[in-house]
Every structure is written in C-alpha cells, then in structure tokens.
Protein backbone atom coordinates (compact mmCIF):
# COMPACT_ATOMS: atom_id res chain seq x y z
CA UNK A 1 8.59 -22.73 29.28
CA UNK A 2 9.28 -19.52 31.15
CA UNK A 3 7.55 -16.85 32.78
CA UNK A 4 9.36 -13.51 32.89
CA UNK A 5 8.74 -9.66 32.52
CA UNK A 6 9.87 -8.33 29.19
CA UNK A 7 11.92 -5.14 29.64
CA UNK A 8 9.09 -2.90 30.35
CA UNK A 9 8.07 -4.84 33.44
CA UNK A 10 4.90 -6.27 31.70
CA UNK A 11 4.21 -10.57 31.86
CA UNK A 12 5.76 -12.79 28.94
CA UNK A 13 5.39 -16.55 28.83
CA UNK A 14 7.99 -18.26 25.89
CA UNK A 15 8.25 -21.50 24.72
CA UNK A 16 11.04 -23.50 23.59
CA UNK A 17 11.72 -26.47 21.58
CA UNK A 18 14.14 -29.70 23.01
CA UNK A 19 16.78 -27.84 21.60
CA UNK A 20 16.69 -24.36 23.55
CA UNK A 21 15.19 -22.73 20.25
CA UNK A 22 12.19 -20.17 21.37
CA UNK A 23 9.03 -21.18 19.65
CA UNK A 24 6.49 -18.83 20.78
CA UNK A 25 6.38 -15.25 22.74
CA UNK A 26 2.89 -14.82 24.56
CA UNK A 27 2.83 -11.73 26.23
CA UNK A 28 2.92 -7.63 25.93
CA UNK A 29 4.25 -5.10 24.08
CA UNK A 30 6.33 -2.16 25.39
CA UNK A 31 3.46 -0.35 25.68
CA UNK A 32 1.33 -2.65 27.42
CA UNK A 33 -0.83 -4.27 24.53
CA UNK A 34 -0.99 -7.92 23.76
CA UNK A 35 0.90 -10.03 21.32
CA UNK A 36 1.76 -13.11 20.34
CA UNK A 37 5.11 -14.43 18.33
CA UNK A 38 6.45 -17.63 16.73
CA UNK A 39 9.61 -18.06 15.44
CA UNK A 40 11.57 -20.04 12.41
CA UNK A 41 14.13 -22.49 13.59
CA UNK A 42 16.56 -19.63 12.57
CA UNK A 43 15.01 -17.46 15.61
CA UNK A 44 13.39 -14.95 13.27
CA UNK A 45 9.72 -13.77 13.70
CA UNK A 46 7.71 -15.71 10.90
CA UNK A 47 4.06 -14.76 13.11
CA UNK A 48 3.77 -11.27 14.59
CA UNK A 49 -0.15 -10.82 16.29
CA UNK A 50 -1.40 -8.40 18.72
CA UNK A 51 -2.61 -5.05 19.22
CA UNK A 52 -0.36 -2.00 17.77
CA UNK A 53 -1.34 1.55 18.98
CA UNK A 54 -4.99 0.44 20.48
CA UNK A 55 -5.84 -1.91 17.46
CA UNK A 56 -5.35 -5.17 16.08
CA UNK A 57 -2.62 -6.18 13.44
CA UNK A 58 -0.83 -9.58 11.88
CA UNK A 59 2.39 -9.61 9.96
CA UNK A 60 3.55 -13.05 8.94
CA UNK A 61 7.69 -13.46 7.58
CA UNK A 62 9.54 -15.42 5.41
CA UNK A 63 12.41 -17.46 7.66
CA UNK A 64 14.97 -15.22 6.13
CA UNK A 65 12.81 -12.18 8.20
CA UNK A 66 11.49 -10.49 5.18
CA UNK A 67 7.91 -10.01 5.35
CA UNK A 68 5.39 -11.77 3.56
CA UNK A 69 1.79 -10.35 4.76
CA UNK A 70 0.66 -7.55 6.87
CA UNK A 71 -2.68 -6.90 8.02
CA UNK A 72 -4.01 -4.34 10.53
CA UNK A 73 -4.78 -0.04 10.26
CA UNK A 74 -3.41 2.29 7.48
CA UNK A 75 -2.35 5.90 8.00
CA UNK A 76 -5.88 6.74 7.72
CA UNK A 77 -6.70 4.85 10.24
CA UNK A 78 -9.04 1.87 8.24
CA UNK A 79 -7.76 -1.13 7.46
CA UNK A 80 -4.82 -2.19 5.62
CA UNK A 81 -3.53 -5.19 3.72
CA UNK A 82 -0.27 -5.43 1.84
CA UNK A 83 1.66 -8.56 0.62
CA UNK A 84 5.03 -8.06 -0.02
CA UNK A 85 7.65 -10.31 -2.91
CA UNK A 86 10.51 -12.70 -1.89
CA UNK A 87 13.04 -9.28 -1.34
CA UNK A 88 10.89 -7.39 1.25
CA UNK A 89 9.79 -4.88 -1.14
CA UNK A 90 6.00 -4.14 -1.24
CA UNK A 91 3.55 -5.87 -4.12
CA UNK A 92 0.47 -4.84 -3.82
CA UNK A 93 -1.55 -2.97 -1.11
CA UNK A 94 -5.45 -2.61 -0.42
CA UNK A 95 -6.14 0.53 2.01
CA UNK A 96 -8.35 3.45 1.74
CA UNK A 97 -8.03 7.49 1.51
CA UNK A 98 -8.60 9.96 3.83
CA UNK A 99 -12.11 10.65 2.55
CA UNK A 100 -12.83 6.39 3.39
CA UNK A 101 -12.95 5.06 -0.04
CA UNK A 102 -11.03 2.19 -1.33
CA UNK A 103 -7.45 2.32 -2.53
CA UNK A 104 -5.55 -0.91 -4.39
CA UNK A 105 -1.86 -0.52 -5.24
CA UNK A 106 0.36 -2.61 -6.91
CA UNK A 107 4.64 -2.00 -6.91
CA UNK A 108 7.56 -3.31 -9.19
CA UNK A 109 10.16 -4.80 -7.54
CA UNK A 110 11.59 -1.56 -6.96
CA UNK A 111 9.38 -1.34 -4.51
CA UNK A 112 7.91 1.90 -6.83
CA UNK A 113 4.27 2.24 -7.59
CA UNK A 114 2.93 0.50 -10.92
CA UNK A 115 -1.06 0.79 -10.78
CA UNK A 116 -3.26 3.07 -8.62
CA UNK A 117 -6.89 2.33 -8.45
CA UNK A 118 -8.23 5.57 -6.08
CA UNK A 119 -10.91 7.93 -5.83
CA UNK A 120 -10.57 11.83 -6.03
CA UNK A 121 -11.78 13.98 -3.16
CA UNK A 122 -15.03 14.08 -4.51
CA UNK A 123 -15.31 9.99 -4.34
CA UNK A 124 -15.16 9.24 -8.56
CA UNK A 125 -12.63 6.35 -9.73
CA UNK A 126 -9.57 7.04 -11.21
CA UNK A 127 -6.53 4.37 -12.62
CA UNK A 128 -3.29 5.62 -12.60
CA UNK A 129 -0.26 3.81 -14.77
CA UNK A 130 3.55 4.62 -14.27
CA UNK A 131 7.04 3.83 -15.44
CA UNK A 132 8.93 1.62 -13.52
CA UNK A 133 11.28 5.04 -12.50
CA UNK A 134 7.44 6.30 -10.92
CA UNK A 135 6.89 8.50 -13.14
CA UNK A 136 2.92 9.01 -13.97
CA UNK A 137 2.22 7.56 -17.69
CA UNK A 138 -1.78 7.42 -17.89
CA UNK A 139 -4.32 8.98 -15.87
CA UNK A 140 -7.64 7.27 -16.61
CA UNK A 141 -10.71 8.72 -14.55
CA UNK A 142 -13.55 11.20 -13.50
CA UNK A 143 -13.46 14.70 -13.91
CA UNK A 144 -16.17 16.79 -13.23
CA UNK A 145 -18.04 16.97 -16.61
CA UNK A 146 -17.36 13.50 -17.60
CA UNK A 147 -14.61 10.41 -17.67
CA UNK A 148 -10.93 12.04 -18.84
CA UNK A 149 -7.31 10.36 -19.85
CA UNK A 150 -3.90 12.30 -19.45
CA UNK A 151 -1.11 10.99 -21.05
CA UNK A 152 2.39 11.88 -20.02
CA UNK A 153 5.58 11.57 -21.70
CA UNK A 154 8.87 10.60 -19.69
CA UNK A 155 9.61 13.60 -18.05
CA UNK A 156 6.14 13.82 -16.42
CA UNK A 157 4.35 16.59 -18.91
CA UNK A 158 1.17 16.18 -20.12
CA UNK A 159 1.20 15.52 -23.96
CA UNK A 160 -2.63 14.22 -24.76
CA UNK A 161 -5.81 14.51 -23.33
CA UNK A 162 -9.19 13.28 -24.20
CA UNK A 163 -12.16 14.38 -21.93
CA UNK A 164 -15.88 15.68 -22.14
CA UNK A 165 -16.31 19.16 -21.96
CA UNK A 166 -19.06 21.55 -19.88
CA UNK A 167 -21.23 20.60 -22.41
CA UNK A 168 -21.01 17.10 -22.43
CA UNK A 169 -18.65 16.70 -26.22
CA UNK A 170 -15.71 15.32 -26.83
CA UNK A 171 -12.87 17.06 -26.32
CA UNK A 172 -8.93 15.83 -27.46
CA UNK A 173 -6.16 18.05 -26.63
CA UNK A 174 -2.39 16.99 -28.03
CA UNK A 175 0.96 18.70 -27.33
CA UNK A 176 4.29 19.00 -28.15
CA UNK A 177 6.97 18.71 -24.70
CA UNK A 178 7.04 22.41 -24.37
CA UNK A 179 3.07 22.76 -23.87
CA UNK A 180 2.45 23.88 -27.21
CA UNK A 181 -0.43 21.98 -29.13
CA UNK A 182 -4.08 21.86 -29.94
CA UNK A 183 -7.37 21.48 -28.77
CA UNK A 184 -10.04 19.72 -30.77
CA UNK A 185 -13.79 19.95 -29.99
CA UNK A 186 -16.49 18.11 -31.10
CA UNK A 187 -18.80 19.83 -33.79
C-alpha cells in the first residue's frame, strides 16, 4: 500500500498485489473529485468510479482496455448508459434529448447508427432505420396531423410516404429519385 499525491497535489492511496501489480487507485482526479480504480493483471483499468465534472459516473473495461459499460451524464446533461461490443465500438445507448425525453440507440459494428427510438421537439415517438453506411432508410413516427412513414432510397431521397392529412385521411405519396411522383388521397 502507498500513500502519495497524484500529480495535481491531491491524496491517492494504491494497492498492490505480492507481485508489485497495482490493484486498486483510491483517490482524486485532476480536478479534485473522487475516484476509485482497479486494474487487470495486465495493468489496464477494468473499474473506473467517481465523480466526472461535478457528477457521478462508472465505466467498466475489458482486460484488453476496451470498454465494456459506461454509466453516468449525457451531453444533455441526464443520464446516460451505453454498452459497447468486444472492439470498443458502441452497441447500444439509452440517453435522452435536449427537451428530457428518452432516447435508445443501437450501432453496427461500425460503430454507425442502426435504430433510433426518439421524440421530436414537440415530445411524439418516432423510429428511425438506416443502412449500415448511416444512411436514413425508414422514418416511422408522429407528425402533426397523425402517425407518418418516409422511405428513402440509398442516396438519402425520399421516395414514399404514407401519412394522414389536415383532415385526418390517408394520404400515400410515391416518387421517382429525381422528386417526381404522385400523391394519392383518400376519397
């Protein structure tokens, strides 16, 4: 065991095994906030806990460093959890928006998004599908007279749609890549 001051002058206790391998950090960040480490016979970080920026956050790693799980604040400053595959790339992540309502998505190995469940400004559901290059396939969601779908061919441009109008009636809309196409309204 020793006690020392990290390299910002603030208290850190480690722990080693028999063999001179660290075990576990106990101590403070840089910028003054608690934390706690363990480490992989390898030395790598496999448990990262503490405070980041004034609030609480976990990350756990694989022994080879990549990360497995993190947990702690998103950009918009709620909370966060996103899992991550055996490469490092993200999976799947559970946040929010900036108008606080739930966001879930899920990645391709690529690390590029797959599935979007989120809300529009306004707070209604919406799904969102793409290609594995991220481009947007399907929109499936609210609009504001009624539940819509987009469809979009490969190089991103609408080609159907299928949505209420003002009035409440169905409404199907198909085009050709250039934008040229049809509208059909219910009778």
């Amino acid at each position: 065991v020793t006690l020392r001051a990290n390299d910002s002058g603030n208290g850190m206790v480690t722990t080693y095994a028999p063999t001179g391998k660290r075990l576990v950090d106990v101590g403070s960040t840089v910028k003054g906030e608690g934390a706690v480490w363990t480490y992989a016979p390898t030395g790598k970080v496999l448990v990262g806990l503490g405070a980041i920026n004034g609030n609480g956050g976990m990350s756990t790693y694989k022994s080879s460093g990549n990360p497995l799980v993190e947990l702690g604040i998103s950009g918009e400053n709620n909370g966060m959890v996103r899992t991550f595959g055996s490469s490092g790339n993200p999976l799947v992540s559970l946040s929010s928006t900036v108008s606080d309502n739930g966001t879930v998505t899920t990645y391709g190995s690529s690390g590029k998004d797959l599935v979007e469940l989120n809300s529009t400004v306004s707070g209604d559901g919406t799904v969102t599908t793409y290609a594995s290059t991220g481009k947007e396939l399907v929109e499936l969601g609210a609009k504001d007279s009624g539940g819509g779908i987009e469809v979009y061919n490969k190089t991103g441009e609408a080609i159907v749609t299928l949505q209420a109008d003002d009035y409440g009636n169905g409404e199907v809309g198909a085009w050709n890549r250039k934008g040229k196409g049809r509208v059909w309204d219910s009778q």
